[in-house]
PDB file of N, CA and C in Angstrom:
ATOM      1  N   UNK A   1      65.384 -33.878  -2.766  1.00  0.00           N
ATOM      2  CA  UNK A   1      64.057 -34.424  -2.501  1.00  0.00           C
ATOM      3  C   UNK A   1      63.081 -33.260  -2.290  1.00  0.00           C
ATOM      4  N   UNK A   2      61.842 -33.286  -3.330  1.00  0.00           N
ATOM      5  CA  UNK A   2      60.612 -32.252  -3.037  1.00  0.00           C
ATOM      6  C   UNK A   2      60.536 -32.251  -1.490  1.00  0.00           C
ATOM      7  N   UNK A   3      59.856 -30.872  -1.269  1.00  0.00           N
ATOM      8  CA  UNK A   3      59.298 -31.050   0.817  1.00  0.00           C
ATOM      9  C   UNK A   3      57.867 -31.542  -0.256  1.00  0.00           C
ATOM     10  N   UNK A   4      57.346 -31.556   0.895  1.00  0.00           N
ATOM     11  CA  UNK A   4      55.619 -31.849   1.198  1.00  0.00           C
ATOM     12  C   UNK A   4      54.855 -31.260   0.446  1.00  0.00           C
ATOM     13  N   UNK A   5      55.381 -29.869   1.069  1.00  0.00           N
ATOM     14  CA  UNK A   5      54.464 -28.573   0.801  1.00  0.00           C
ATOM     15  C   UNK A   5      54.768 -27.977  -0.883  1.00  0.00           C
ATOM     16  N   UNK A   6      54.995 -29.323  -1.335  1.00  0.00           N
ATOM     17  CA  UNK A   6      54.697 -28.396  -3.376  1.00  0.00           C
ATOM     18  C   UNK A   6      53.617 -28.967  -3.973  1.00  0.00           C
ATOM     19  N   UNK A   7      52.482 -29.057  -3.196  1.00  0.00           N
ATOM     20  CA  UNK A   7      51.097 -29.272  -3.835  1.00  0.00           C
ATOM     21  C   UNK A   7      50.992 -28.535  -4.375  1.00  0.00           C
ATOM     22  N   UNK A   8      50.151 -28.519  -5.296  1.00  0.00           N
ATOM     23  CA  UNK A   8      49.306 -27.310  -6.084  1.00  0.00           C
ATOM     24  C   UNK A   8      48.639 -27.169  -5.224  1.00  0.00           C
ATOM     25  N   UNK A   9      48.036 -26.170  -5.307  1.00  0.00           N
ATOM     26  CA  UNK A   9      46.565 -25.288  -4.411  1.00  0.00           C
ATOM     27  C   UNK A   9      45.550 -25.422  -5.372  1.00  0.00           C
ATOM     28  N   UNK A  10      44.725 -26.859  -5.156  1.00  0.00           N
ATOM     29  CA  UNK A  10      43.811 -27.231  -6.315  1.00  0.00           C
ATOM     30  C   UNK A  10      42.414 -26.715  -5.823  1.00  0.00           C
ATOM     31  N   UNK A  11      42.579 -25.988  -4.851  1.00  0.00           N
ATOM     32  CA  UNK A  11      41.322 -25.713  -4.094  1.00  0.00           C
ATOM     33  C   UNK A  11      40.240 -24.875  -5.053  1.00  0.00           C
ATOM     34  N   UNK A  12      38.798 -24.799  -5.612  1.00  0.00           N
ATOM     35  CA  UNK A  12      38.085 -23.873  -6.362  1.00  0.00           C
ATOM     36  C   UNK A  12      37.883 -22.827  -5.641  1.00  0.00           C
ATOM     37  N   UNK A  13      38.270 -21.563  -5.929  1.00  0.00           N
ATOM     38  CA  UNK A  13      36.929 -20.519  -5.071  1.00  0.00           C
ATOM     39  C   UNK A  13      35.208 -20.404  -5.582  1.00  0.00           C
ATOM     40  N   UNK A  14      34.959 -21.096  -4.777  1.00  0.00           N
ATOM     41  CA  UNK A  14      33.407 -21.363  -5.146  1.00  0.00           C
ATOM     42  C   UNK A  14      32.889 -20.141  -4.286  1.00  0.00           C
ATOM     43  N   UNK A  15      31.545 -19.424  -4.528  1.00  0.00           N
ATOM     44  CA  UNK A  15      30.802 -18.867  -3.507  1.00  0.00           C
ATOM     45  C   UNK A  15      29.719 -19.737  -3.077  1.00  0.00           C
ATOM     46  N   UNK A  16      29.901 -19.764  -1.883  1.00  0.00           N
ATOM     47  CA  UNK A  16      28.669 -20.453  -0.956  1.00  0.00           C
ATOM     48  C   UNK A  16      27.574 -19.156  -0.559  1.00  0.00           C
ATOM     49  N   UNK A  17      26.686 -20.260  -0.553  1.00  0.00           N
ATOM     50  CA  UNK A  17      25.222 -19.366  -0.429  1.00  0.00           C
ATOM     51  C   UNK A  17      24.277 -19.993   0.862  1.00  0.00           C
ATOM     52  N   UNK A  18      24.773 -19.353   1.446  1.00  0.00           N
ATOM     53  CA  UNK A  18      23.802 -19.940   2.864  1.00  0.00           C
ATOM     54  C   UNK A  18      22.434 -19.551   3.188  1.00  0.00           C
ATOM     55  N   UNK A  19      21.969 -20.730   2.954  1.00  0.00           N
ATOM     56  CA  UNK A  19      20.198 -21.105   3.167  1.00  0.00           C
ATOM     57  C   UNK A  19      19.172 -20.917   4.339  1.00  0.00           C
ATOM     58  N   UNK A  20      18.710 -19.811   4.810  1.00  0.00           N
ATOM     59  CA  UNK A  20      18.434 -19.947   6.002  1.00  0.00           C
ATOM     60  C   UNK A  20      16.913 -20.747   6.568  1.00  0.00           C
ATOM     61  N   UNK A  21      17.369 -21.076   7.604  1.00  0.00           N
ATOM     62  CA  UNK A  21      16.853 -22.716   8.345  1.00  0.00           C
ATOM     63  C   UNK A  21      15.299 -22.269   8.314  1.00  0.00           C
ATOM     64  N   UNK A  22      14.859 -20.922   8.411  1.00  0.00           N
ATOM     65  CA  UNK A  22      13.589 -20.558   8.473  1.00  0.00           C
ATOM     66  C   UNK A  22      12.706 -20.320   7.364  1.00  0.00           C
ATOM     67  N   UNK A  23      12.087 -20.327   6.026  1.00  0.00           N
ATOM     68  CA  UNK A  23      11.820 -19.793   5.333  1.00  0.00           C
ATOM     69  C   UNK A  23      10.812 -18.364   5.465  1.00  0.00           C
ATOM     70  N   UNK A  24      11.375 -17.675   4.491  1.00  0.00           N
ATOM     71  CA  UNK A  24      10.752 -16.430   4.572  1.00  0.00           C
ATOM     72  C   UNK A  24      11.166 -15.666   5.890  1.00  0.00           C
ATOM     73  N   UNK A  25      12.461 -15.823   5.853  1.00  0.00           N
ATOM     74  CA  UNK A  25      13.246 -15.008   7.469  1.00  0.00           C
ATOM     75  C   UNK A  25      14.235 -13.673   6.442  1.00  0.00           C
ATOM     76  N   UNK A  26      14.663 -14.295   5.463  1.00  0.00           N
ATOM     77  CA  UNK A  26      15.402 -12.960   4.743  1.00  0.00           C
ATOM     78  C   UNK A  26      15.008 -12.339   5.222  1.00  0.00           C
ATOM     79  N   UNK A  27      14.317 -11.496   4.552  1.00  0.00           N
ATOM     80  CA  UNK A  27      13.565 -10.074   4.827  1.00  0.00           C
ATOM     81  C   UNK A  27      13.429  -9.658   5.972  1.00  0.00           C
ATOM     82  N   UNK A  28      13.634 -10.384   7.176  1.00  0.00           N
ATOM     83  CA  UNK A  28      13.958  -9.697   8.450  1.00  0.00           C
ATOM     84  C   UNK A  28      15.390  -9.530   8.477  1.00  0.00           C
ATOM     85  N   UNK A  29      16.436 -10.483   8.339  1.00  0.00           N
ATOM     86  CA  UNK A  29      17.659 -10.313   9.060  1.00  0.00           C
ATOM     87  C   UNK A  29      17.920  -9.228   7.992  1.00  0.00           C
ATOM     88  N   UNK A  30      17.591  -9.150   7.042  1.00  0.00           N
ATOM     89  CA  UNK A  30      18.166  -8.107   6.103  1.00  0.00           C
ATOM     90  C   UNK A  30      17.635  -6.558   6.842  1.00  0.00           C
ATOM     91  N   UNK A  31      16.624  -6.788   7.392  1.00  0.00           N
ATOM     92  CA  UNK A  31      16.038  -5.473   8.104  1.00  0.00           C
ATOM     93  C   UNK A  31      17.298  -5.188   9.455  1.00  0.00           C
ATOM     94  N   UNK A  32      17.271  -5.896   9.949  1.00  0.00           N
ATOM     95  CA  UNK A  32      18.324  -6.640  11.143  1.00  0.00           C
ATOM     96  C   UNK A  32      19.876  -5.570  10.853  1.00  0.00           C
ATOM     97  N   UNK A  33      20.093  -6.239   9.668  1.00  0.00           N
ATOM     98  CA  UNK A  33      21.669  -5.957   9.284  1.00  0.00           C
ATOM     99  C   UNK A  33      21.805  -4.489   9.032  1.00  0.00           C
ATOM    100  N   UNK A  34      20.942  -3.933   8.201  1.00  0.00           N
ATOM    101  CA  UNK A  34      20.403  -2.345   7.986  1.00  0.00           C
ATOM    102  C   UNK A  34      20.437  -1.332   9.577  1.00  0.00           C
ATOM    103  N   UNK A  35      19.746  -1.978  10.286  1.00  0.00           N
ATOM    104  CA  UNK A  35      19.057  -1.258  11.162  1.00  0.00           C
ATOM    105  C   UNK A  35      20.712  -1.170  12.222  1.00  0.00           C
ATOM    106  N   UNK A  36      21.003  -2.516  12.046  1.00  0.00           N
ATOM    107  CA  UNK A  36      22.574  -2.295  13.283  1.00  0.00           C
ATOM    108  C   UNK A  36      23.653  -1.630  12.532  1.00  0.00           C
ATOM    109  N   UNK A  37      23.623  -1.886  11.238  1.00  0.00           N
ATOM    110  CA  UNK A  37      24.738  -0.938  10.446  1.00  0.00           C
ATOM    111  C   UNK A  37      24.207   0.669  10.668  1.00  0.00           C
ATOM    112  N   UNK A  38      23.178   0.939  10.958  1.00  0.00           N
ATOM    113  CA  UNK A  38      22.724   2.020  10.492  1.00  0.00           C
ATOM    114  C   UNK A  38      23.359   2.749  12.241  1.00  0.00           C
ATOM    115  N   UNK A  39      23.046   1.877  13.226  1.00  0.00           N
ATOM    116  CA  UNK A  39      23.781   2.510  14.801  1.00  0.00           C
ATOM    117  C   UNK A  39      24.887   2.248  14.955  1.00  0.00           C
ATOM    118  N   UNK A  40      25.473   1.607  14.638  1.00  0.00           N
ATOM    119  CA  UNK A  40      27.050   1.220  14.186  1.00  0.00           C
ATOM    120  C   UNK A  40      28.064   2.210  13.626  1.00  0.00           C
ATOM    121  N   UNK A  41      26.752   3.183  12.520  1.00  0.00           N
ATOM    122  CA  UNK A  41      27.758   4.449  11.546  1.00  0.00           C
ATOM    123  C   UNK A  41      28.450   3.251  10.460  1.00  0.00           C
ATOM    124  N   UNK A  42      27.797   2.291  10.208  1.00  0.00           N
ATOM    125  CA  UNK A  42      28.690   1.809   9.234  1.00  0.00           C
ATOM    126  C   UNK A  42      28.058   1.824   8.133  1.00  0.00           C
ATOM    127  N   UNK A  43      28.415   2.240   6.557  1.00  0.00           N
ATOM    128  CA  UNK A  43      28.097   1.950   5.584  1.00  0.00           C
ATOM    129  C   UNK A  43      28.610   0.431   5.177  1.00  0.00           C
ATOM    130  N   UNK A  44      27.439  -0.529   4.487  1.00  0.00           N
ATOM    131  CA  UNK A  44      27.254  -1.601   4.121  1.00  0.00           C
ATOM    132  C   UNK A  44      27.687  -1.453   2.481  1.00  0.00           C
ATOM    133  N   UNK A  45      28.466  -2.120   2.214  1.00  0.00           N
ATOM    134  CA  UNK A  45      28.623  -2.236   0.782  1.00  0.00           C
ATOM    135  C   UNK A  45      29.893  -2.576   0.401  1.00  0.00           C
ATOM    136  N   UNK A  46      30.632  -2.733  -1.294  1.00  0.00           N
ATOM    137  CA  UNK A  46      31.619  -3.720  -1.418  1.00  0.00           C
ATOM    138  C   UNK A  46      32.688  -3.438  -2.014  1.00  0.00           C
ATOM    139  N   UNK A  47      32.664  -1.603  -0.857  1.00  0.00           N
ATOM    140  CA  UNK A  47      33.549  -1.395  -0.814  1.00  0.00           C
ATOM    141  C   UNK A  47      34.320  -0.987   0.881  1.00  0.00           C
ATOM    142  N   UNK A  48      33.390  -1.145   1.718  1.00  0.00           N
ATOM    143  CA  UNK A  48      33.984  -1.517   2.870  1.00  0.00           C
ATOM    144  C   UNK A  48      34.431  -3.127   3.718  1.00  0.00           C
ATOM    145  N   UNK A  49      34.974  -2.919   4.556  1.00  0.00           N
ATOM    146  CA  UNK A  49      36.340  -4.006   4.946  1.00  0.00           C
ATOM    147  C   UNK A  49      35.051  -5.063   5.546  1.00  0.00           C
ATOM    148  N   UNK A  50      36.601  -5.957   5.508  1.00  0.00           N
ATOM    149  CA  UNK A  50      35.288  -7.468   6.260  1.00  0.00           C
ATOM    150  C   UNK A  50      35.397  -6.732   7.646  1.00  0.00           C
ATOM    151  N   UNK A  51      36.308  -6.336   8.107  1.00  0.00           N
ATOM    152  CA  UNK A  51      36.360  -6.303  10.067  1.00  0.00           C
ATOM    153  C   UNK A  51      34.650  -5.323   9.946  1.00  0.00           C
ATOM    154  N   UNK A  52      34.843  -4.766   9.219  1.00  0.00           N
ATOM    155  CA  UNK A  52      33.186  -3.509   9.863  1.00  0.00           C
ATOM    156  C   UNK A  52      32.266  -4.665   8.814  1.00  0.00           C
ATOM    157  N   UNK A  53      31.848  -5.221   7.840  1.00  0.00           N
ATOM    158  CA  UNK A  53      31.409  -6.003   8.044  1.00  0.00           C
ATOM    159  C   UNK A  53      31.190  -6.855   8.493  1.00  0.00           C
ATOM    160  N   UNK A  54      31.976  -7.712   9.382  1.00  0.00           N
ATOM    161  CA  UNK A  54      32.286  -8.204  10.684  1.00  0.00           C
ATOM    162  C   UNK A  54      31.723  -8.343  11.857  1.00  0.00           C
ATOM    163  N   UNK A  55      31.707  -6.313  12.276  1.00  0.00           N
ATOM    164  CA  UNK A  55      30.973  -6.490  13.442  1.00  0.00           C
ATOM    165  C   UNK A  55      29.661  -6.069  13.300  1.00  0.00           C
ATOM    166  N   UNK A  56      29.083  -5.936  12.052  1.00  0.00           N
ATOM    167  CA  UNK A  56      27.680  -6.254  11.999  1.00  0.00           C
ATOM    168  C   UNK A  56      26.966  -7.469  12.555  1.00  0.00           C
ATOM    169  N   UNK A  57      27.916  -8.586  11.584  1.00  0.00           N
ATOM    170  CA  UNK A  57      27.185  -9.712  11.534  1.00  0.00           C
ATOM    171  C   UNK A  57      27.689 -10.531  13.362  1.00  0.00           C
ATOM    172  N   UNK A  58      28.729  -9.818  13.723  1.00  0.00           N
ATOM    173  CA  UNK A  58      28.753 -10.085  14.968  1.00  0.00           C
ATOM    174  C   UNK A  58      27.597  -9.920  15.827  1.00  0.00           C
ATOM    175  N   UNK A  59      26.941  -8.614  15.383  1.00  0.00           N
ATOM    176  CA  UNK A  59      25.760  -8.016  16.677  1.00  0.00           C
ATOM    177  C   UNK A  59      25.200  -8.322  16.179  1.00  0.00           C
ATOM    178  N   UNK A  60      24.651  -8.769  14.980  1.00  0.00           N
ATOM    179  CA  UNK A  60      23.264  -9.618  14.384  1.00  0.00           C
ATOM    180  C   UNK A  60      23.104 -11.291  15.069  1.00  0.00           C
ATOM    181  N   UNK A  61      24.801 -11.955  15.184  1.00  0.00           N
ATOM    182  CA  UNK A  61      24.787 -12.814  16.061  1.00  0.00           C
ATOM    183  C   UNK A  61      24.124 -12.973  17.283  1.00  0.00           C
ATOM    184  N   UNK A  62      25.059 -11.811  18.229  1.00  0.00           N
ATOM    185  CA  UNK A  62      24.450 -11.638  19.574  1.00  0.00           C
ATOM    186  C   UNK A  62      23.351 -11.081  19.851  1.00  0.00           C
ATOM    187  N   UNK A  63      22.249 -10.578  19.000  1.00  0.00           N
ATOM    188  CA  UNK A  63      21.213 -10.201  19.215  1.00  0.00           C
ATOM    189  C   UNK A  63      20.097 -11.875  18.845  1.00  0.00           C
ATOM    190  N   UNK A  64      20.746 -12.178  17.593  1.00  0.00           N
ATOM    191  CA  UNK A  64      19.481 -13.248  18.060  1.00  0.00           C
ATOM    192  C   UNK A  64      19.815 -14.364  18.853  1.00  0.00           C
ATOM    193  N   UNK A  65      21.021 -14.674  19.187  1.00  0.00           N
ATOM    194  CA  UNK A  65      20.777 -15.717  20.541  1.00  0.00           C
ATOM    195  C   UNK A  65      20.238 -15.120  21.522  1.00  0.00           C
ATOM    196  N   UNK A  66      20.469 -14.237  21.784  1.00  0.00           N
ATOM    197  CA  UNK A  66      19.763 -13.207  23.125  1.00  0.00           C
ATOM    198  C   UNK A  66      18.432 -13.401  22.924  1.00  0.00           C
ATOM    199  N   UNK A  67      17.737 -13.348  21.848  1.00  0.00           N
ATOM    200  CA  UNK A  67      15.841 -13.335  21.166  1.00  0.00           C
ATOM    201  C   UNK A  67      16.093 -14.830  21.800  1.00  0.00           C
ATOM    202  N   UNK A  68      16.498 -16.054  21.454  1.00  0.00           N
ATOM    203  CA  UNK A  68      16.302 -16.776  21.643  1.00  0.00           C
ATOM    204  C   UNK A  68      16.646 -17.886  22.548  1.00  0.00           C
ATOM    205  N   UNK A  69      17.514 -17.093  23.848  1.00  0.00           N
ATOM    206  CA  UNK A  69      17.249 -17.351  25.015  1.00  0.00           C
ATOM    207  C   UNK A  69      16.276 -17.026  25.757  1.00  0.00           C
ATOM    208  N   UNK A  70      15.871 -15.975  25.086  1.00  0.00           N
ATOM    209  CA  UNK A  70      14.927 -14.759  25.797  1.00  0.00           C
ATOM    210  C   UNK A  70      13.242 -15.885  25.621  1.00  0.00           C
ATOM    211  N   UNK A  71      13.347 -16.921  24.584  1.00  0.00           N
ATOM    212  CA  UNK A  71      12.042 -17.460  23.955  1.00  0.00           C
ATOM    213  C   UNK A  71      12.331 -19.092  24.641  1.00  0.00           C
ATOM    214  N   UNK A  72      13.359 -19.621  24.943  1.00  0.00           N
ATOM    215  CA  UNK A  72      13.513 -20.990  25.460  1.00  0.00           C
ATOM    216  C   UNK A  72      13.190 -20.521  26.600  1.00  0.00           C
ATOM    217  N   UNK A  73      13.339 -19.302  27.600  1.00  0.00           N
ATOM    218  CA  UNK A  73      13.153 -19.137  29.004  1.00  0.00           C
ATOM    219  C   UNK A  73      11.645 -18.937  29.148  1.00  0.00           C
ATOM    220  N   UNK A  74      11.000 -18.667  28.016  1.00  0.00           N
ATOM    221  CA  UNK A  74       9.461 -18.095  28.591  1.00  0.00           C
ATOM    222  C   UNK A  74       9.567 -16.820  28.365  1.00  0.00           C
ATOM    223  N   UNK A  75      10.385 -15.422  28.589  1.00  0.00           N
ATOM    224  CA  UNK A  75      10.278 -14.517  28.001  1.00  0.00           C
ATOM    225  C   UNK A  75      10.384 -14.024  27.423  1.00  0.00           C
ATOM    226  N   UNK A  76       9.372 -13.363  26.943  1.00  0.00           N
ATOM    227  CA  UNK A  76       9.283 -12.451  25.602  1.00  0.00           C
ATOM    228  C   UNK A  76       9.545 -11.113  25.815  1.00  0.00           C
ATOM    229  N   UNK A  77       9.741 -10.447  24.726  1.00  0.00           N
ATOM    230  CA  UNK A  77       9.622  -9.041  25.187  1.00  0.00           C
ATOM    231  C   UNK A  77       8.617  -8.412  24.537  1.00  0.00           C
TER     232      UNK A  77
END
């Protein structure tokens, strides 16, 4: 008796393209991603690893919830 697990793997690799919620915000986070790779010491490009691409988009994370706690509380900087 087959197990379970002799599916095919019908899955597509599609690339997804994520839309951001703001228009006309590119051009900042792209400034964003530059500017933290650039204090990081990391070169951006496709031939370095996801982990250091990784913790870019990690501190690009934690920097804008921080902006935008910083803007639900009333302060700005």
């Amino acid at each position: 008796m087959p197990s379970k697990n002799t599916r095919k793997n019908t899955r597509k690799t599609t690339r997804k393209t994520k839309t951001a919620l703001v228009q006309g915000v590119e051009n900042a986070l792209d400034r964003m991603k530059y500017e933290i790779a650039q204090e990081f010491s990391v070169h951006l490009g496709p031939d370095s690893t996801s982990r250091t691409n990784g913790s870019v988009g990690g501190e690009i994370t934690k920097r804008l919830v921080a902006m935008a706690k910083q803007q639900l509380s009333g302060k700005s900087k």
